[in-house]
Protein backbone atom coordinates (compact mmCIF):
# COMPACT_ATOMS: atom_id res chain seq x y z
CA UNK A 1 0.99 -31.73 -18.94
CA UNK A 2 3.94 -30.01 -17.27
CA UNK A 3 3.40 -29.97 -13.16
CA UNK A 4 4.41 -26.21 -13.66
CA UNK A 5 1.17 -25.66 -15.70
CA UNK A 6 -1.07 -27.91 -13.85
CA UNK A 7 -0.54 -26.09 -10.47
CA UNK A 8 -0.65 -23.08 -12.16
CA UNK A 9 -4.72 -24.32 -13.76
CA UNK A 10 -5.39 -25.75 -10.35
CA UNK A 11 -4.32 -22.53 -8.50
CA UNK A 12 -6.67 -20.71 -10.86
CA UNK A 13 -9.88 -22.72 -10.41
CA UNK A 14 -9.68 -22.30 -7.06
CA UNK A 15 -8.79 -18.58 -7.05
CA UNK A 16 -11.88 -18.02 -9.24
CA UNK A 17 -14.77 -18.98 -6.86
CA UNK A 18 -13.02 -17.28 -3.91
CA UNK A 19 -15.19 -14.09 -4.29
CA UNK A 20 -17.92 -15.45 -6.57
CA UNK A 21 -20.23 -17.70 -4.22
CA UNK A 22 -21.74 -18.88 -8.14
CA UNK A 23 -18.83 -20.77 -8.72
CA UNK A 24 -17.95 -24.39 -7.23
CA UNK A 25 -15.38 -25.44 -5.78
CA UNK A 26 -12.75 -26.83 -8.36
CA UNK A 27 -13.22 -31.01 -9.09
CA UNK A 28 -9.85 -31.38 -8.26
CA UNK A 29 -10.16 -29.97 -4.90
CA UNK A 30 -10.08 -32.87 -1.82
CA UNK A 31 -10.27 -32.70 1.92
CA UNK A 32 -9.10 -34.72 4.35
CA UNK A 33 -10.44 -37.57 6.94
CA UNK A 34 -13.50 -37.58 4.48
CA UNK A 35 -15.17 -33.54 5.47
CA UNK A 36 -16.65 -32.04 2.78
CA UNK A 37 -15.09 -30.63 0.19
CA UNK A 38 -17.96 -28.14 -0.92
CA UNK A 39 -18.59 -26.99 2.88
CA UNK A 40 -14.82 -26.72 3.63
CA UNK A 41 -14.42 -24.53 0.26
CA UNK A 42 -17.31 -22.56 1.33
CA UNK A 43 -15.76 -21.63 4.62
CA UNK A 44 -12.23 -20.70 3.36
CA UNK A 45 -14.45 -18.43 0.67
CA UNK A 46 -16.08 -16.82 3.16
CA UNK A 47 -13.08 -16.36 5.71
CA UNK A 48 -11.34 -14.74 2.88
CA UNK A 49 -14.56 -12.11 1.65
CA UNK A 50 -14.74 -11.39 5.40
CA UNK A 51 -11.23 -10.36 5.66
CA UNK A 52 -11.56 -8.08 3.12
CA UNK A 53 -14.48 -6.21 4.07
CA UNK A 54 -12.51 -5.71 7.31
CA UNK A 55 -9.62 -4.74 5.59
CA UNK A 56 -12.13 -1.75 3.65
CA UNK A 57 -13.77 -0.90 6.97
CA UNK A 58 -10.44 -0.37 8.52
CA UNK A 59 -9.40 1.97 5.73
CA UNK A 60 -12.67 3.82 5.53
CA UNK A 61 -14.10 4.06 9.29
CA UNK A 62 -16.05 7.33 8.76
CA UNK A 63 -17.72 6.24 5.53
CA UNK A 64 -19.06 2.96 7.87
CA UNK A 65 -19.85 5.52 10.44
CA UNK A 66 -22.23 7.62 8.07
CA UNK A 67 -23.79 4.24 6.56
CA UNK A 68 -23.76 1.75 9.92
CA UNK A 69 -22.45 -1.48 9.98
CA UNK A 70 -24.88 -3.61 7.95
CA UNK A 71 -24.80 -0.99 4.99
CA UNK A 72 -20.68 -0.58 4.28
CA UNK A 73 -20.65 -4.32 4.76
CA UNK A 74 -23.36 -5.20 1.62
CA UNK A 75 -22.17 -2.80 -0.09
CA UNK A 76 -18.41 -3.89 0.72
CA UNK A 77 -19.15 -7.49 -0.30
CA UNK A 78 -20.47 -6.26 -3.84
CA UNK A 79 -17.18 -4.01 -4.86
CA UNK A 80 -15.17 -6.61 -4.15
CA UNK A 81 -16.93 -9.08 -6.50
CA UNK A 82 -16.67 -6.44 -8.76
CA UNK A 83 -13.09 -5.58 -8.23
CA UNK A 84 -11.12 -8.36 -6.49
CA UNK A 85 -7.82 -7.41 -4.82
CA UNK A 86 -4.53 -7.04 -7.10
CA UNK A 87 -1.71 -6.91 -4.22
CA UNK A 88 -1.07 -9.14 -1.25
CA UNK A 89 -0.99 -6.06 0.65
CA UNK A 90 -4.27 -5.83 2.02
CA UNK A 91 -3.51 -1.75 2.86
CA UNK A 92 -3.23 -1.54 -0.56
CA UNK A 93 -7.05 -2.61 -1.14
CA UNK A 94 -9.83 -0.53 -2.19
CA UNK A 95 -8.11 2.46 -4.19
CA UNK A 96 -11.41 1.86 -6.07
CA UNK A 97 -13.75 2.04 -3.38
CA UNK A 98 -13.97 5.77 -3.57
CA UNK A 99 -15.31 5.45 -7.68
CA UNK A 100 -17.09 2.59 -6.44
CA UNK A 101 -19.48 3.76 -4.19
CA UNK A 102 -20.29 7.10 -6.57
CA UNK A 103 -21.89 4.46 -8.83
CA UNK A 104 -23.45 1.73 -6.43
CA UNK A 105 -26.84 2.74 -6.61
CA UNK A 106 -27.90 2.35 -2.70
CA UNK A 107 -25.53 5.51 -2.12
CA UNK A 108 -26.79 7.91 -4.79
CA UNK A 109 -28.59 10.02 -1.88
CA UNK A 110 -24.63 10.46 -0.50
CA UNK A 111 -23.39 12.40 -3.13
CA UNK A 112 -20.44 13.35 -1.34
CA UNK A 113 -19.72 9.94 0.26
CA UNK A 114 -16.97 9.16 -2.40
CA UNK A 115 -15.24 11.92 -1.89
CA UNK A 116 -15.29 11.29 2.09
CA UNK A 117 -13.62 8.26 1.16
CA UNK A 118 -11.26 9.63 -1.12
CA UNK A 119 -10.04 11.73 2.13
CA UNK A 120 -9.88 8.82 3.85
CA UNK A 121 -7.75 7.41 1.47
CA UNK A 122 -5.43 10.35 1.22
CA UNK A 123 -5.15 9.77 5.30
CA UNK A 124 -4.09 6.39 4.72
CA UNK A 125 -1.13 7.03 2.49
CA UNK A 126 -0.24 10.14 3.86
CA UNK A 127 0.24 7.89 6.93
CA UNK A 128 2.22 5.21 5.16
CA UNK A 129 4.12 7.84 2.83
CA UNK A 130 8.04 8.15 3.62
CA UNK A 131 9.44 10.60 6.04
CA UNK A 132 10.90 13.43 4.88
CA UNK A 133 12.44 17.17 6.49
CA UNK A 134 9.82 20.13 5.43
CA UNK A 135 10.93 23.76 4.93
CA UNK A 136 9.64 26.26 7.17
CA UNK A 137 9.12 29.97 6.69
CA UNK A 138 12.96 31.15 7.68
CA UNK A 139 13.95 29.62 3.98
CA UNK A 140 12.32 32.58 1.73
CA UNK A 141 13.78 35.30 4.01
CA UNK A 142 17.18 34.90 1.84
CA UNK A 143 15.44 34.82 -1.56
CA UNK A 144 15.70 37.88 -3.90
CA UNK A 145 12.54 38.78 -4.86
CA UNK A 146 13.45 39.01 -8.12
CA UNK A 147 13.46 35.17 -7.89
CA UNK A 148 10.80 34.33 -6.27
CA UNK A 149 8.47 33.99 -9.48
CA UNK A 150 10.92 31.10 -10.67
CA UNK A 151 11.21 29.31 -7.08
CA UNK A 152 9.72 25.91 -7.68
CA UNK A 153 8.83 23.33 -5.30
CA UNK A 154 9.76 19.80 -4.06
CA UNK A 155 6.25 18.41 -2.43
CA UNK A 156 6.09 16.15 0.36
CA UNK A 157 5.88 12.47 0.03
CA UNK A 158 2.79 12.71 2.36
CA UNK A 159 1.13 15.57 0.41
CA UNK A 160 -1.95 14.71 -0.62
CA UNK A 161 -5.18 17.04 -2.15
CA UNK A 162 -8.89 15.74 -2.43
CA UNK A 163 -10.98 18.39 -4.38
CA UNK A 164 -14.97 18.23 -3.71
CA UNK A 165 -17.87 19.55 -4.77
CA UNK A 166 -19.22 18.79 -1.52
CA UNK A 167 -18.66 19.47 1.87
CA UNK A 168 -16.37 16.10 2.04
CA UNK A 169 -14.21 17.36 4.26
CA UNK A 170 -16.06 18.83 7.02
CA UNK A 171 -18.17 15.36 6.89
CA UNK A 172 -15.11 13.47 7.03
CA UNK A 173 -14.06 15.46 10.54
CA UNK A 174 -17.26 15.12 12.08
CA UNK A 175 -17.27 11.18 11.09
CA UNK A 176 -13.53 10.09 12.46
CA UNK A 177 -13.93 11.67 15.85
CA UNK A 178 -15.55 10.09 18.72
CA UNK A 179 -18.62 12.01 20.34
CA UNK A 180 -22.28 12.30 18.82
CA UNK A 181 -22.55 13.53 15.16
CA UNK A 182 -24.11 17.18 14.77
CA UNK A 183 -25.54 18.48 11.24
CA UNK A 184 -23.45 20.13 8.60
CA UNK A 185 -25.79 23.01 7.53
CA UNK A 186 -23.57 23.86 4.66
CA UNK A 187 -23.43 22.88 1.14
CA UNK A 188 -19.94 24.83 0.11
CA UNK A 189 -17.93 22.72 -1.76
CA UNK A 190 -14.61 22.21 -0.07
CA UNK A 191 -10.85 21.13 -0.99
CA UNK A 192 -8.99 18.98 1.36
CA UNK A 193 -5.54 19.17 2.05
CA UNK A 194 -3.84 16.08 3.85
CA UNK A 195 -0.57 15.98 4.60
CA UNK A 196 2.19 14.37 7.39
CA UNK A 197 4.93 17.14 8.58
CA UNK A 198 5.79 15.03 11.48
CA UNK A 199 4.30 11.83 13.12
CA UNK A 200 0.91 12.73 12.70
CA UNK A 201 -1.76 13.28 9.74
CA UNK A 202 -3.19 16.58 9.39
CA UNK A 203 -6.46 17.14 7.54
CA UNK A 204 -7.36 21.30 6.88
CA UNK A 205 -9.34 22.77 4.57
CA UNK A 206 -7.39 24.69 1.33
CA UNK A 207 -8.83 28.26 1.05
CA UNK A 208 -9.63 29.61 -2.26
CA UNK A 209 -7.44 28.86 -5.35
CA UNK A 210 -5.20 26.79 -2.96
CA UNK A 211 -5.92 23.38 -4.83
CA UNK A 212 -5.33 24.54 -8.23
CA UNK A 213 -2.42 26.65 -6.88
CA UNK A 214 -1.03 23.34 -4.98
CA UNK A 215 -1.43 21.32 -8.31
CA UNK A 216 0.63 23.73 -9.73
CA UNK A 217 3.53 23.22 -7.82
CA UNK A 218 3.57 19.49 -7.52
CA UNK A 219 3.72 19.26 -11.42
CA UNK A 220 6.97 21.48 -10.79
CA UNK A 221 5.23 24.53 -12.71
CA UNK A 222 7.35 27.42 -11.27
CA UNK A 223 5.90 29.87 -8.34
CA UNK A 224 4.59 32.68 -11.11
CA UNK A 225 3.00 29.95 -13.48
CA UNK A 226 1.27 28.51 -10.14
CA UNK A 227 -0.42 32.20 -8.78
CA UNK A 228 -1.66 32.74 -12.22
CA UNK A 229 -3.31 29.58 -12.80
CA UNK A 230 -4.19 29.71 -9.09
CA UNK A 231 -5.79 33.18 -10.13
CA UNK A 232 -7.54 31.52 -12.80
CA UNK A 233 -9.48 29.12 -10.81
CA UNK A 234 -10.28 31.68 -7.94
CA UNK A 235 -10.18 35.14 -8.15
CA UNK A 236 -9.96 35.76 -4.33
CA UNK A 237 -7.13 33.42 -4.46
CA UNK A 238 -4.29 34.78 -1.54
CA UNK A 239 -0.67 34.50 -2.18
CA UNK A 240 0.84 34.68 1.34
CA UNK A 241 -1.91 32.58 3.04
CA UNK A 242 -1.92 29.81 1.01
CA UNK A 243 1.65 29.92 1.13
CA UNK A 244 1.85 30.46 5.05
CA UNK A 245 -0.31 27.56 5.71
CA UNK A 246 1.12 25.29 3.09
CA UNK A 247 4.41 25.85 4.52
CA UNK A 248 2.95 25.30 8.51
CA UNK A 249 0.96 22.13 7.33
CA UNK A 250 4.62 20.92 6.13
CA UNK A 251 3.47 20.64 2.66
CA UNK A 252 7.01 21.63 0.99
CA UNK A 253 10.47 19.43 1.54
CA UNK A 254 12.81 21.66 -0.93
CA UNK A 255 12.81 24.61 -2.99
CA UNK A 256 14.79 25.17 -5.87
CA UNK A 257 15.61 28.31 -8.24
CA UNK A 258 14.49 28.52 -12.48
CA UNK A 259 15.45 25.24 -13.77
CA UNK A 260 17.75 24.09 -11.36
């Protein structure tokens, strides 16, 4: 057998019982001055489960908050049986966590709690997403306005949108603050808007017809197209707020005319 294709079977085996603690460790496996092969195994598998649930509890602090410590962490060590990482990266684990925890079966009294982490998420890469110059409000005082129904939009590298049913986002503020936890007596659903103008993240809440309005835009649907379907989705949906506090939250980094 070529040595390419035995390391390659070897590096398998052992990759395979690194998250499942019902596999042993490979035959082929040794340790040295005579320690245990099974109990050294054991240790690296649990070194490396451990720094994953970190990893997910450093990515999704407010969804630990509302669970405590013990809960995330089960729960934690079951998705990533389920879904093992795919990148080196380890910022770049638990994209699935969000779907994950709508289905594990110890949450289904949270029915929000995947969409808290979904904003959480959206934080995260908003955080890590590349810097970029916003337009501000001075840039439309030029524009005809019998262009302004063609005017579509370049969005923000950081511009992210997290659409609940829930009140996700009003849970995820009162979670990722420090200071005692107070009820939310509301059950309006709510539409998060995340995005990173400058150095830090902003979190806000999109008023009426913003999302669908928003998700307009970033397909590069033109300004007119966007209202209506905006329109469509909310009929109290407001033109020059959403646009106001899109453009203040840095949303937008370019504007262009028709089709060019």
């Amino acid at each position: 057998m070529p040595i390419e294709a035995s390391a390659t079977g070897f590096q398998s085996a052992f990759v395979a019982g690194l998250l499942d603690p019902l596999v042993s460790a490979p035959d082929d496996v040794v340790a040295r001055d005579g320690k245990s092969v099974v109990a050294r195994y054991n240790v690296y598998r649990n070194n490396v489960t451990v720094s994953l649930i970190d990893a997910l509890a450093a990515i999704y602090p407010a969804v630990q908050r509302i669970t405590g410590v013990d809960f995330f962490r089960a729960m934690a060590r079951f998705h990533i049986r389920a879904m093992p990482p795919v990148s080196p990266l380890l910022s770049e684990y638990g994209r699935s966590f969000p779907s994950f925890i709508e289905d594990y079966k110890y949450a289904q009294q949270m029915p929000w709690l995947g969409d808290v982490a979904r904003i959480e998420r959206a934080w995260l890469d908003a955080y890590h997403a590349a810097d970029f110059p916003v337009i501000t409000h001075d840039i439309f005082a030029a524009i005809e306005p019998d262009l302004l129904a063609s005017l579509r939009f370049t969005v923000h590298p950081a511009t992210r949108i997290v659409r609940s049913a829930y009140p996700a986002l009003s849970i995820f503020a009162m979670n990722r603050r420090e200071g005692p936890v107070s009820p939310i007596c509301s059950a309006e659903s709510e539409d998060a808007l995340v995005t990173r103008p400058e150095q830090d993240v902003l979190v806000s809440v999109l008023p009426p017809g913003g999302a669908a309005f928003l998700t307009e835009l970033s397909d590069g649907v033109p300004l007119g197209a966007a209202v209506s379907a905006a329109f469509d989705d909310s009929p109290c949906f407001d033109l020059q707020a959403n646009l106001a506090g899109m453009i203040s939250a840095g949303v937008f980094a370019g504007v262009t005319y028709g089709d060019s």
